[in-house]
N, C-alpha and C. Protein backbone atom coordinates (compact mmCIF):
# COMPACT_ATOMS: atom_id res chain seq x y z
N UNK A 1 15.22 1.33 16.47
CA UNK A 1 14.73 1.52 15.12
C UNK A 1 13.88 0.32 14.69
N UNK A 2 12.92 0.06 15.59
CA UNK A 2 12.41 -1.65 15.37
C UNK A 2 11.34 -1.25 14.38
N UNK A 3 10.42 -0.21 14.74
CA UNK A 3 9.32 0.30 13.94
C UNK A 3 9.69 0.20 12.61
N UNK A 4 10.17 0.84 12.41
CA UNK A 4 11.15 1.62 10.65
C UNK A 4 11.57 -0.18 9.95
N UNK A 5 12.60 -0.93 11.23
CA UNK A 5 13.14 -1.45 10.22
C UNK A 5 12.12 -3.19 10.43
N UNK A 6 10.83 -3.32 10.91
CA UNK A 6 9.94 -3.95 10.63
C UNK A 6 9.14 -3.40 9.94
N UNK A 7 8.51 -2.54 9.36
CA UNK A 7 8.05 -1.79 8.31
C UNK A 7 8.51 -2.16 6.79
N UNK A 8 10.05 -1.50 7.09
CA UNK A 8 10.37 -2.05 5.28
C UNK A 8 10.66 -3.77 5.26
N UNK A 9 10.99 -4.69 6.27
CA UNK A 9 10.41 -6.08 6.08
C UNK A 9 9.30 -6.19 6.03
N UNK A 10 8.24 -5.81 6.47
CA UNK A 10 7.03 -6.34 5.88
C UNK A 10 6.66 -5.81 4.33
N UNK A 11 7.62 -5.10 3.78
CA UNK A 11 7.17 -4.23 2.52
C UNK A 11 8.03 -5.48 1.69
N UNK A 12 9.30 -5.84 2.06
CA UNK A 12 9.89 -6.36 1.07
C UNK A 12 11.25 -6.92 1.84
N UNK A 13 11.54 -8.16 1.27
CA UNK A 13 12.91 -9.25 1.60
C UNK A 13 13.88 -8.31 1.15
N UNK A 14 14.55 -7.49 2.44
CA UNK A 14 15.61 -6.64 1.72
C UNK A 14 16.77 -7.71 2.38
N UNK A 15 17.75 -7.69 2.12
CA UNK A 15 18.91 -8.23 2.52
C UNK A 15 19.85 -7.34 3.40
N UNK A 16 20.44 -7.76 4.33
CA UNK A 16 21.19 -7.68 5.51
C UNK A 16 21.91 -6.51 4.67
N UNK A 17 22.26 -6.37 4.24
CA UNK A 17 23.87 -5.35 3.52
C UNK A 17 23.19 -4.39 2.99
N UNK A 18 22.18 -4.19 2.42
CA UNK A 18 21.20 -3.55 1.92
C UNK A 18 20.57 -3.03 3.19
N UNK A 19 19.59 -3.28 4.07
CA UNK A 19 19.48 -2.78 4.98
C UNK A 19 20.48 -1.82 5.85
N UNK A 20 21.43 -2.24 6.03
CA UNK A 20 22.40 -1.83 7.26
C UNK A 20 22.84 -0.80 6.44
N UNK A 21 22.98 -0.47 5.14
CA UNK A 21 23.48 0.71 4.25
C UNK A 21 22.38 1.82 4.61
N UNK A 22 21.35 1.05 4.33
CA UNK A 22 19.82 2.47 4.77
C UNK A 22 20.32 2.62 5.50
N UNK A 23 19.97 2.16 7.07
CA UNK A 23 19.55 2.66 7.96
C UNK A 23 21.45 3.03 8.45
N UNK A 24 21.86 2.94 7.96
CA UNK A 24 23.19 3.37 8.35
C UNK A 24 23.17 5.50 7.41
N UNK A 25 22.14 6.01 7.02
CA UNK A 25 21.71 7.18 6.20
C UNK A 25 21.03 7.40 7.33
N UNK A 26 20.19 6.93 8.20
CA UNK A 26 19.25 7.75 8.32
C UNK A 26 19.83 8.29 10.30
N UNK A 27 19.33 9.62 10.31
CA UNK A 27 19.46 10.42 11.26
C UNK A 27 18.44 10.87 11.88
N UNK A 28 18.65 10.55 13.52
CA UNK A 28 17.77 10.82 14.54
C UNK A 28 16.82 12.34 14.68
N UNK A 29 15.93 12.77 15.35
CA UNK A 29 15.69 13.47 15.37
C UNK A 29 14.29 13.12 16.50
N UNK A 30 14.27 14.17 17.97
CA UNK A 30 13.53 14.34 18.37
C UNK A 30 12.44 15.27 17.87
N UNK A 31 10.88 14.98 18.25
CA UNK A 31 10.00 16.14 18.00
C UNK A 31 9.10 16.23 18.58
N UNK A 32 8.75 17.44 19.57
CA UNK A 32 7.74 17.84 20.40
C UNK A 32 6.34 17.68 19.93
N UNK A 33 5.60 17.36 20.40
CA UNK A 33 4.08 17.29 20.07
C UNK A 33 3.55 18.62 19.38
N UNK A 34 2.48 18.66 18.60
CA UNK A 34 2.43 20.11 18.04
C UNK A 34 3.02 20.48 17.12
N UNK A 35 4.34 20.15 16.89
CA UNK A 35 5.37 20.90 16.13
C UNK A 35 5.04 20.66 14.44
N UNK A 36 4.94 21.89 13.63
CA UNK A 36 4.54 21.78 12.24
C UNK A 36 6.41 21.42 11.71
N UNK A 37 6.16 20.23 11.34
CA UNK A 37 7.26 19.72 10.35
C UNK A 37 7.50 19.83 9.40
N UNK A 38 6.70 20.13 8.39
CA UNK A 38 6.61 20.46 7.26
C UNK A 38 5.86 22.02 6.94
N UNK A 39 6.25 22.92 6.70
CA UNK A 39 5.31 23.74 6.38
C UNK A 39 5.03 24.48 4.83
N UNK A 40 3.81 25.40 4.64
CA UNK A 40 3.86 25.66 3.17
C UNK A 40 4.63 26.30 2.80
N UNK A 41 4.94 26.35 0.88
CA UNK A 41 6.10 27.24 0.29
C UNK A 41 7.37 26.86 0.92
N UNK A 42 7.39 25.95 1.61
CA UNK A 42 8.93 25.61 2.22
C UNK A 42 9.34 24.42 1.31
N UNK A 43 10.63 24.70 1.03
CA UNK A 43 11.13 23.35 0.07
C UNK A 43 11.69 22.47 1.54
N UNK A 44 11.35 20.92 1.62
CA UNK A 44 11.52 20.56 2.65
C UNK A 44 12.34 19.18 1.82
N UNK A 45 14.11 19.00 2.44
CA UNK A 45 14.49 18.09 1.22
C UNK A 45 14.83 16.54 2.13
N UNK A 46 13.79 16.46 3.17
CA UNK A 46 13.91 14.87 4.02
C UNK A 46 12.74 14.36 3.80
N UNK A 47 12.97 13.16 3.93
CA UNK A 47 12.18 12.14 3.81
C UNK A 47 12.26 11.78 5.47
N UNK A 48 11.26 11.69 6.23
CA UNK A 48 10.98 11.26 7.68
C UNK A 48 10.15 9.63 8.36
N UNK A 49 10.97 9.42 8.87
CA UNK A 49 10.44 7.84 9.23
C UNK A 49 10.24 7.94 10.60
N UNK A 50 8.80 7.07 11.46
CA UNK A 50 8.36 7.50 12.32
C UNK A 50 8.77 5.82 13.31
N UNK A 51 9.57 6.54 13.90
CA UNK A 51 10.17 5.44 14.83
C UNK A 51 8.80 5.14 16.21
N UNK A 52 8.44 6.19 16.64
CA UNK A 52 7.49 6.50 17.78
C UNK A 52 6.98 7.55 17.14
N UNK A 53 5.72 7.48 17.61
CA UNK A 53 4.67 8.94 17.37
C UNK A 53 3.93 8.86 16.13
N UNK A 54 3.09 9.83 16.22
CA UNK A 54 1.86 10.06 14.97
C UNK A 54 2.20 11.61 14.23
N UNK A 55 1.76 11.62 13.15
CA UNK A 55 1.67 12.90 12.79
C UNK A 55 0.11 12.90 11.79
N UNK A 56 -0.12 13.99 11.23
CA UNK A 56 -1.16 14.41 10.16
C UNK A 56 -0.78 14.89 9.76
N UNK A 57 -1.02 15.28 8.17
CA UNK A 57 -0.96 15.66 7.07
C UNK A 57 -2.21 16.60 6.90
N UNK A 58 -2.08 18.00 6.70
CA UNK A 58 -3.54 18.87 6.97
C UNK A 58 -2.87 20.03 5.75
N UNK A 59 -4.22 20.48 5.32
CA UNK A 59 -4.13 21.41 4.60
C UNK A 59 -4.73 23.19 5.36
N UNK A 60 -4.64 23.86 5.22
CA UNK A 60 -5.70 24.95 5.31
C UNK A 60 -6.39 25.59 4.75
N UNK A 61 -7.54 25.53 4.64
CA UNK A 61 -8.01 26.01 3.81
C UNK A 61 -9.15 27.18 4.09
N UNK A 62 -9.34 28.40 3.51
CA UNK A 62 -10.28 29.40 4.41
C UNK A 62 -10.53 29.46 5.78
N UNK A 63 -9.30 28.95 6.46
CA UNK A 63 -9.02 29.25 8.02
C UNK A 63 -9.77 28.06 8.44
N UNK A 64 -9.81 26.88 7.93
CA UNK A 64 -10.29 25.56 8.09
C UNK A 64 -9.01 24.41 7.99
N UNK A 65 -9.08 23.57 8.96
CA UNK A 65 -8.05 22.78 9.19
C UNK A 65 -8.58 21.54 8.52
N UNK A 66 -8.25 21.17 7.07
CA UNK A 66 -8.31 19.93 6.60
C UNK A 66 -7.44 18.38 6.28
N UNK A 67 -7.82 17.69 7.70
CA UNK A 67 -6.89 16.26 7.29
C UNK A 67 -6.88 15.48 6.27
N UNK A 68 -5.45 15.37 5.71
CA UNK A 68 -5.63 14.37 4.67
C UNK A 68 -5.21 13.25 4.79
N UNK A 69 -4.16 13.18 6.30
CA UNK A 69 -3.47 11.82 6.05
C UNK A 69 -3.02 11.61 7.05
N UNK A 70 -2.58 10.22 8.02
CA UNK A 70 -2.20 10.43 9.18
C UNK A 70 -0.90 9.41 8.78
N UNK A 71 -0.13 9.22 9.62
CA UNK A 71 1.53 8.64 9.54
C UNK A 71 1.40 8.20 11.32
N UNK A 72 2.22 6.60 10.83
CA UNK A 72 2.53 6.36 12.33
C UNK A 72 3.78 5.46 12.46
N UNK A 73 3.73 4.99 13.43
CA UNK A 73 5.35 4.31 13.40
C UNK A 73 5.42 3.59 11.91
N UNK A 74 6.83 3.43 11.63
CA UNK A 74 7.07 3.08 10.49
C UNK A 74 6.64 3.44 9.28
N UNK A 75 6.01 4.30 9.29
CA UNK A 75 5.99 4.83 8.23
C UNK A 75 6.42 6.38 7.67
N UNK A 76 6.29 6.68 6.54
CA UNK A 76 7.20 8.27 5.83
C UNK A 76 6.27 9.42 6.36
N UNK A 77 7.03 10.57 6.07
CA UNK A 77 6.25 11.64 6.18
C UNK A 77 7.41 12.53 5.04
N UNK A 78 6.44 13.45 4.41
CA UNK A 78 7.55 13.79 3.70
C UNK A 78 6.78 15.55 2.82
N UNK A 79 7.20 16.08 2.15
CA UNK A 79 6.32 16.96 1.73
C UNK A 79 5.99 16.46 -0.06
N UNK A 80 5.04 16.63 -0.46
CA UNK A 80 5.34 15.75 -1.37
C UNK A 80 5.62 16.75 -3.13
N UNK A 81 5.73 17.37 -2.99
CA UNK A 81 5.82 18.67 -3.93
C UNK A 81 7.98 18.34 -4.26
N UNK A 82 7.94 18.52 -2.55
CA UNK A 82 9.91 18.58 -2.47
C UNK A 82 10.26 17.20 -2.95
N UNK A 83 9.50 15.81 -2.53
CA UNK A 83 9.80 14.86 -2.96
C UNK A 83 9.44 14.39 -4.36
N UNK A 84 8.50 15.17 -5.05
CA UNK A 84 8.09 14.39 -6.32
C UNK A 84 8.59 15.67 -7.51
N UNK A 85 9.00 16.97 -6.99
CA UNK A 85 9.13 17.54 -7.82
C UNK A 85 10.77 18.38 -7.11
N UNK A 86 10.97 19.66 -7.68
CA UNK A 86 12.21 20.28 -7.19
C UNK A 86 11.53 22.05 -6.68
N UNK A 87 10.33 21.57 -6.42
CA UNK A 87 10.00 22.87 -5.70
C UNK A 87 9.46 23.11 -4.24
N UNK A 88 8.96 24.18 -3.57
CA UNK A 88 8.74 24.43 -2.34
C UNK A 88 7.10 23.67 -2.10
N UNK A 89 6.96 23.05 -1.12
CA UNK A 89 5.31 22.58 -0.96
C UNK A 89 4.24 23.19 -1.34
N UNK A 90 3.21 22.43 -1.35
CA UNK A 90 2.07 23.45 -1.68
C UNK A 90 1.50 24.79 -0.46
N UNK A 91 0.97 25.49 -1.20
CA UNK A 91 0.95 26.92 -0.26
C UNK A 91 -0.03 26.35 0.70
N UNK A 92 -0.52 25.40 1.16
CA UNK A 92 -1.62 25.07 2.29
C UNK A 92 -1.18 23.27 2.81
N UNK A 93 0.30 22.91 2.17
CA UNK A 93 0.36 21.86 2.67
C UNK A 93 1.12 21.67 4.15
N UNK A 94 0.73 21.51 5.25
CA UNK A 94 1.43 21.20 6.72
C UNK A 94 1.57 19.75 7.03
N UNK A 95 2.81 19.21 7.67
CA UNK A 95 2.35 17.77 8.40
C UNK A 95 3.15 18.47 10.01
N UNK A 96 1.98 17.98 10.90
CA UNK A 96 2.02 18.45 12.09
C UNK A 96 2.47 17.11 13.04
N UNK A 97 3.15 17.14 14.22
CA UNK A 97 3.68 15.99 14.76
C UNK A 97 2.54 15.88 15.92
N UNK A 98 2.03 14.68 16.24
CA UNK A 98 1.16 15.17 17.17
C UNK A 98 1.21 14.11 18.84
N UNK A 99 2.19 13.63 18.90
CA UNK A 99 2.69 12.93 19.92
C UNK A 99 4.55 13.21 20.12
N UNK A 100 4.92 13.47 21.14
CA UNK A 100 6.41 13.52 21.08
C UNK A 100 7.01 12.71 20.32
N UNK A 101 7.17 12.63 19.93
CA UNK A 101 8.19 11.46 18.55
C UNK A 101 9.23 11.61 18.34
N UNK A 102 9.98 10.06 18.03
CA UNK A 102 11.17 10.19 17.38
C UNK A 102 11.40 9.89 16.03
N UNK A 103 11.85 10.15 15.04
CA UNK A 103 11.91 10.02 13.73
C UNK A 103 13.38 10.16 13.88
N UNK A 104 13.02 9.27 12.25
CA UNK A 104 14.68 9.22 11.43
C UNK A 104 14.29 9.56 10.39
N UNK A 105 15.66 10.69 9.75
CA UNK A 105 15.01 10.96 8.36
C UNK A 105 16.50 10.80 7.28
N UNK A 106 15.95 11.17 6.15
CA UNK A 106 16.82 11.36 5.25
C UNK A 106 17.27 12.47 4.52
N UNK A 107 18.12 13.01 3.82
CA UNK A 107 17.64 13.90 2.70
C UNK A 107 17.15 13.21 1.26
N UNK A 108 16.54 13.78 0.82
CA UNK A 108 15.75 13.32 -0.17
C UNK A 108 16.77 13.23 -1.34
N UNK A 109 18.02 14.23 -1.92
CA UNK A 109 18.98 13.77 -3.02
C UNK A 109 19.87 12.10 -2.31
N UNK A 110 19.57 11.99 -0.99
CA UNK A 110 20.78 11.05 -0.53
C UNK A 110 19.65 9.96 -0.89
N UNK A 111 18.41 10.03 -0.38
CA UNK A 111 17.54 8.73 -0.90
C UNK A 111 17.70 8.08 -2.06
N UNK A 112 17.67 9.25 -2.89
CA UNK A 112 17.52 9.20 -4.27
C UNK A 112 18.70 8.29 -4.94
N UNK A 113 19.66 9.12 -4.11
CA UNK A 113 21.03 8.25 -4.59
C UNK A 113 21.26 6.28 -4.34
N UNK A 114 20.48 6.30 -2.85
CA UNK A 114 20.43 5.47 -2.51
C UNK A 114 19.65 3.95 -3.21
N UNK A 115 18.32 4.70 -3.99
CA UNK A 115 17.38 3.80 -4.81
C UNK A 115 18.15 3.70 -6.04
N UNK A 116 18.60 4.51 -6.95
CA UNK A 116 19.99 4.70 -7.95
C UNK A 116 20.56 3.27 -7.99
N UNK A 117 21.28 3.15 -6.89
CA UNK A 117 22.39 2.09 -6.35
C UNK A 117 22.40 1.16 -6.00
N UNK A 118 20.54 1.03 -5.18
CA UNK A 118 20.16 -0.39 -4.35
C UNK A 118 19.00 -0.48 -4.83
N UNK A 119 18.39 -1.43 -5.82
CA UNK A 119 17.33 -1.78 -6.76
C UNK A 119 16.54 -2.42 -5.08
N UNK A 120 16.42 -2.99 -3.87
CA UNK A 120 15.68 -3.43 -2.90
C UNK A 120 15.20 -2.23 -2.75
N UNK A 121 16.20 -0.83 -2.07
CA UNK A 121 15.64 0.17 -1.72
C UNK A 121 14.56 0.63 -2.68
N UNK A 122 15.19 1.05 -3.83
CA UNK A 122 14.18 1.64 -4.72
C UNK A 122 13.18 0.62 -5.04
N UNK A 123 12.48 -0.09 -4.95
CA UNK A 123 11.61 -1.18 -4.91
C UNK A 123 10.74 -1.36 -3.43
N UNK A 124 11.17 -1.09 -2.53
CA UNK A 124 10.67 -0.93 -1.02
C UNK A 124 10.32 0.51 -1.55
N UNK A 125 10.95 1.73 -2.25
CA UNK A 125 10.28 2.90 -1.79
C UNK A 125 8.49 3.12 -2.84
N UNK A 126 8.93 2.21 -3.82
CA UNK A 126 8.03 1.84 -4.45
C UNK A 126 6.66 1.47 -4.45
N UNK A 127 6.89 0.28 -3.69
CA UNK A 127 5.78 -0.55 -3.24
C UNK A 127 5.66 0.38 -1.79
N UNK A 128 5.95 1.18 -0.96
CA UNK A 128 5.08 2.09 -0.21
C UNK A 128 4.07 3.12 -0.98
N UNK A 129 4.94 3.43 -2.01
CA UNK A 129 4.34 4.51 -2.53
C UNK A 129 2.79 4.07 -3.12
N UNK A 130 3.20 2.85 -3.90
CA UNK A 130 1.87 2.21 -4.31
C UNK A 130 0.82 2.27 -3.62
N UNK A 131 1.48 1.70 -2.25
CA UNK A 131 0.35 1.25 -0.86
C UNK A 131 -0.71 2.72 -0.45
N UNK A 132 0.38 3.66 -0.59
CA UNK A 132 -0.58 5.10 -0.40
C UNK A 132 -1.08 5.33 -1.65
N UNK A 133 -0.86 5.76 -2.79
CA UNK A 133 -1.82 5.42 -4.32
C UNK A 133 -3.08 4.59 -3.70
N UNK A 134 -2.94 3.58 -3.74
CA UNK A 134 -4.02 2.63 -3.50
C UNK A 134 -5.12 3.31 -2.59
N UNK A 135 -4.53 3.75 -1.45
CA UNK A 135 -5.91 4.16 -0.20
C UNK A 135 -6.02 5.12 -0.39
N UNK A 136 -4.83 6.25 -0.93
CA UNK A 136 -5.60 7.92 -1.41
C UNK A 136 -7.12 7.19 -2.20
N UNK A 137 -6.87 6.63 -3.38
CA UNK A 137 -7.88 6.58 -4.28
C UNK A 137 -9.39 6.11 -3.81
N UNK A 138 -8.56 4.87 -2.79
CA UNK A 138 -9.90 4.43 -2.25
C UNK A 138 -10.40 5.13 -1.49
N UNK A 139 -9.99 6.00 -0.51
CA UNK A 139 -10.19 6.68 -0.01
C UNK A 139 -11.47 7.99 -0.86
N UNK A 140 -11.05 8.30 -1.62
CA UNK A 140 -11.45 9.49 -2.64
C UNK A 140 -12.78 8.70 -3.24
N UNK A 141 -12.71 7.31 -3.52
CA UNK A 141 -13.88 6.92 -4.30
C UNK A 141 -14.98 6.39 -2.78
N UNK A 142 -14.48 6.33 -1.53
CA UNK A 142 -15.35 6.31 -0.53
C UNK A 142 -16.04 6.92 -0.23
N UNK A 143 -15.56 8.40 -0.38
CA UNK A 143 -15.80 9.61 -0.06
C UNK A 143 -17.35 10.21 -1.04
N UNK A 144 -17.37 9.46 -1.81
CA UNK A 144 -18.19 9.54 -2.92
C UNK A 144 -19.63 9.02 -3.08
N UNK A 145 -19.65 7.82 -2.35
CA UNK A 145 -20.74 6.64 -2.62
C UNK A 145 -20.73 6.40 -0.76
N UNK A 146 -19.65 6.45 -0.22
CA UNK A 146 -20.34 5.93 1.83
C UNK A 146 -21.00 6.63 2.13
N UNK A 147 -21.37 6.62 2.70
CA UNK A 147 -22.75 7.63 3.86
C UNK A 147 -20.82 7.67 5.37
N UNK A 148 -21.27 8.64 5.67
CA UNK A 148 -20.33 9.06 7.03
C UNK A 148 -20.61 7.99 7.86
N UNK A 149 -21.68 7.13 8.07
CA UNK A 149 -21.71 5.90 9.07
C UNK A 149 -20.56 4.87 8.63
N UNK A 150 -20.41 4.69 7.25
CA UNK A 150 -19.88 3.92 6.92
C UNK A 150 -18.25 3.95 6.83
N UNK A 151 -18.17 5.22 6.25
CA UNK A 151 -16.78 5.95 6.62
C UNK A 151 -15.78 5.58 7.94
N UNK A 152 -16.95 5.90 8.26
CA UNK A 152 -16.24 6.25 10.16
C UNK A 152 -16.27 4.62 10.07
N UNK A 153 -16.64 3.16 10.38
CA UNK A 153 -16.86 1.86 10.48
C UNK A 153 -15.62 1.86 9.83
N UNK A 154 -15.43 2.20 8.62
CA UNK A 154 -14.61 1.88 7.42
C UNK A 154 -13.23 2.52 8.48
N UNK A 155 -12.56 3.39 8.97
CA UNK A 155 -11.83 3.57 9.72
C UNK A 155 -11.43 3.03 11.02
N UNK A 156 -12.40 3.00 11.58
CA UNK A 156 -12.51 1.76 12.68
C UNK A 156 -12.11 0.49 12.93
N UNK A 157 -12.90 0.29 11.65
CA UNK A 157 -11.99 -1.22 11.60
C UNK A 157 -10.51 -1.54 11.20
N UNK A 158 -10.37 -0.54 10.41
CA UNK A 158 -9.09 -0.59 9.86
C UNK A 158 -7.87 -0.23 10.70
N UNK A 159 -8.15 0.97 12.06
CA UNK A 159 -7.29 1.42 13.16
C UNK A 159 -8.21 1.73 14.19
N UNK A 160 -8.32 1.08 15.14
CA UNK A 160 -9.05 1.73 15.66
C UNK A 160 -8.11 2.00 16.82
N UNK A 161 -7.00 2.01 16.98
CA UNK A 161 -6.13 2.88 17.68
C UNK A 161 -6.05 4.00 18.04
N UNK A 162 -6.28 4.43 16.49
CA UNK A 162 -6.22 6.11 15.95
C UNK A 162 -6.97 6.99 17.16
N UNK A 163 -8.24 6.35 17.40
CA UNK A 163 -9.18 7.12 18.35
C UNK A 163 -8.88 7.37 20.06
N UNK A 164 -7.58 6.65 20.13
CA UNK A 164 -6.91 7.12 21.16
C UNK A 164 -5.97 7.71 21.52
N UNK A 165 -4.87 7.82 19.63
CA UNK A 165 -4.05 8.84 20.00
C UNK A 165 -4.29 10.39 19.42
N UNK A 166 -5.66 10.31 18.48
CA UNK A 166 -5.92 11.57 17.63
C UNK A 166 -6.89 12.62 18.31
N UNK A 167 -6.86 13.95 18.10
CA UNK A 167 -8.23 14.63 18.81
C UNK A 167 -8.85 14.62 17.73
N UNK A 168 -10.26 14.21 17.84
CA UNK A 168 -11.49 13.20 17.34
C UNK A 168 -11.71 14.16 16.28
N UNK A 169 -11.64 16.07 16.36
CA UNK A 169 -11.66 16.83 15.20
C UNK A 169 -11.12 16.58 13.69
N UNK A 170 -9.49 15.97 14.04
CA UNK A 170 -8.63 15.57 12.90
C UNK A 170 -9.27 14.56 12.45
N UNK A 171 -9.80 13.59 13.61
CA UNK A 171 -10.68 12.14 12.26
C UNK A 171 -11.52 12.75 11.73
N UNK A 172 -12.51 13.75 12.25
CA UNK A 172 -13.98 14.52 11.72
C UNK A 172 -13.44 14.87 10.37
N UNK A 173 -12.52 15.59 10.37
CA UNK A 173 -11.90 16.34 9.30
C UNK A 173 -11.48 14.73 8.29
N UNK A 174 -10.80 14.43 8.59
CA UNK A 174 -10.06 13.34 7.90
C UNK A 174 -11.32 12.67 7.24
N UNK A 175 -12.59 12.30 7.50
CA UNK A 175 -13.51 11.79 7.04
C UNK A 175 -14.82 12.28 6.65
N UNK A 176 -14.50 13.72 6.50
CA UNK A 176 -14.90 14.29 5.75
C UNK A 176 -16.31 15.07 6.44
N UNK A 177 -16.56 14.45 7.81
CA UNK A 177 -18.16 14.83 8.98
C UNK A 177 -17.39 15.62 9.96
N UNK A 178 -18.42 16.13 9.92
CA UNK A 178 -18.32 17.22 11.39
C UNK A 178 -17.98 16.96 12.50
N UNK A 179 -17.23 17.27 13.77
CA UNK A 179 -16.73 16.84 14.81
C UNK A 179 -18.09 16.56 15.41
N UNK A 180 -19.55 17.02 15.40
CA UNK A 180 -20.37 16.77 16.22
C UNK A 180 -21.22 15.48 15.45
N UNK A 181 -21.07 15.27 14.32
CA UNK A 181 -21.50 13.83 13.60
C UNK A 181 -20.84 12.94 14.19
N UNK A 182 -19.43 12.74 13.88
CA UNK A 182 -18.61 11.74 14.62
C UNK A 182 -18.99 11.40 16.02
N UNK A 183 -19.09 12.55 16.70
CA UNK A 183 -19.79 12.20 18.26
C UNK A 183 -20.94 11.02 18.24
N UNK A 184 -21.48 11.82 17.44
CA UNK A 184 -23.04 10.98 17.55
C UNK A 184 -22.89 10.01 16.80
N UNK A 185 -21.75 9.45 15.95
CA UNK A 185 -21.49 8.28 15.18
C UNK A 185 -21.31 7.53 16.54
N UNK A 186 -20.36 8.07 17.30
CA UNK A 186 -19.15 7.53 18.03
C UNK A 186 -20.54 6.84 19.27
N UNK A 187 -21.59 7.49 19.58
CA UNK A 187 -22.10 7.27 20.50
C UNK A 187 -23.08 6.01 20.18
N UNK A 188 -23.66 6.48 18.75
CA UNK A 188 -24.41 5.76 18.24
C UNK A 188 -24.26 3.93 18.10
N UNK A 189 -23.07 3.83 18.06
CA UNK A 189 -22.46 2.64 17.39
C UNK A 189 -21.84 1.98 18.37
N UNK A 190 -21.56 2.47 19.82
CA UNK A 190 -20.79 1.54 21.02
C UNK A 190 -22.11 0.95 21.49
């Protein structure tokens, strides 16, 4: 559990007793590559932590596969409808697993209970949440004013990992250009 539990230290000085209570909640779970984890209209009530593996966050839309978000070790996956509200996901929201992975998850009333009780936890779940606030937005105001050269750079630099564990469609999608732009980004720029 090194991923997960270097993750919430770099988020925040939780203390030994505090820690070992989390991760003493959270439960294993293998998952095949491919596998939709989340799917729409499904009330989904875990919160998922990515010990190994990647996933995306995709919508569908008019029989179009749109990325919104990718997850990798140490970090959540979750549906966010079940987590922010008490209903079933949105009718086009999927997070798909896309490397064999292992995750640990939670249920989402036991989290809940858990931030309740342990002001670190709820303060670590916090300041993640912020951290995604922050790059949705920036993300959204990039999307606006970059040119796709810049986009794609703007991803690059930031992971450029990604481009070896993702098929290059999901970044196309994720950044908003066509799988055959990205090519010619991709070619353009080595």
């Amino acid at each position: 559990m090194d991923h997960i539990i270097d993750s919430i230290k770099s988020f925040i000085d939780m203390d030994k007793e505090t820690l070992d209570i989390f991760v003493s909640h959270l439960r294993p779970i293998r998952v095949p590559r491919k596998t939709i984890l989340i799917k729409p209209l499904v009330k989904d009530n875990n919160v998922y932590m990515i010990e190994r593996g990647i996933a995306r966050s995709f919508n569908l839309i008019n029989g179009k596969e749109m990325t919104s978000w990718f997850s990798q070790e140490g970090e959540l996956i979750y549906s966010t409808n079940s987590f922010y509200g008490t209903t079933e996901g949105y009718e086009n929201e999927r997070v798909q697993v896309l490397e064999d992975s292992l995750l640990y998850y939670i249920p989402i009333p036991e989290l809940k209970g858990l931030c309740f009780r342990h002001i670190e936890i709820s303060n670590w779940l916090r300041l993640l949440h912020q951290k995604a606030f922050v790059e949705m937005e920036r993300r959204l105001i990039y999307r606006l004013y970059m040119s796709a050269e810049e986009r794609y750079k703007d991803l690059y630099q930031k992971d450029a990992g990604i481009f070896q564990r993702v098929n290059l469609s999901y970044i196309a999608s994720y950044l908003g250009i066509s799988p055959v732009t990205l090519w010619k980004l991709r070619k353009d720029i080595k």
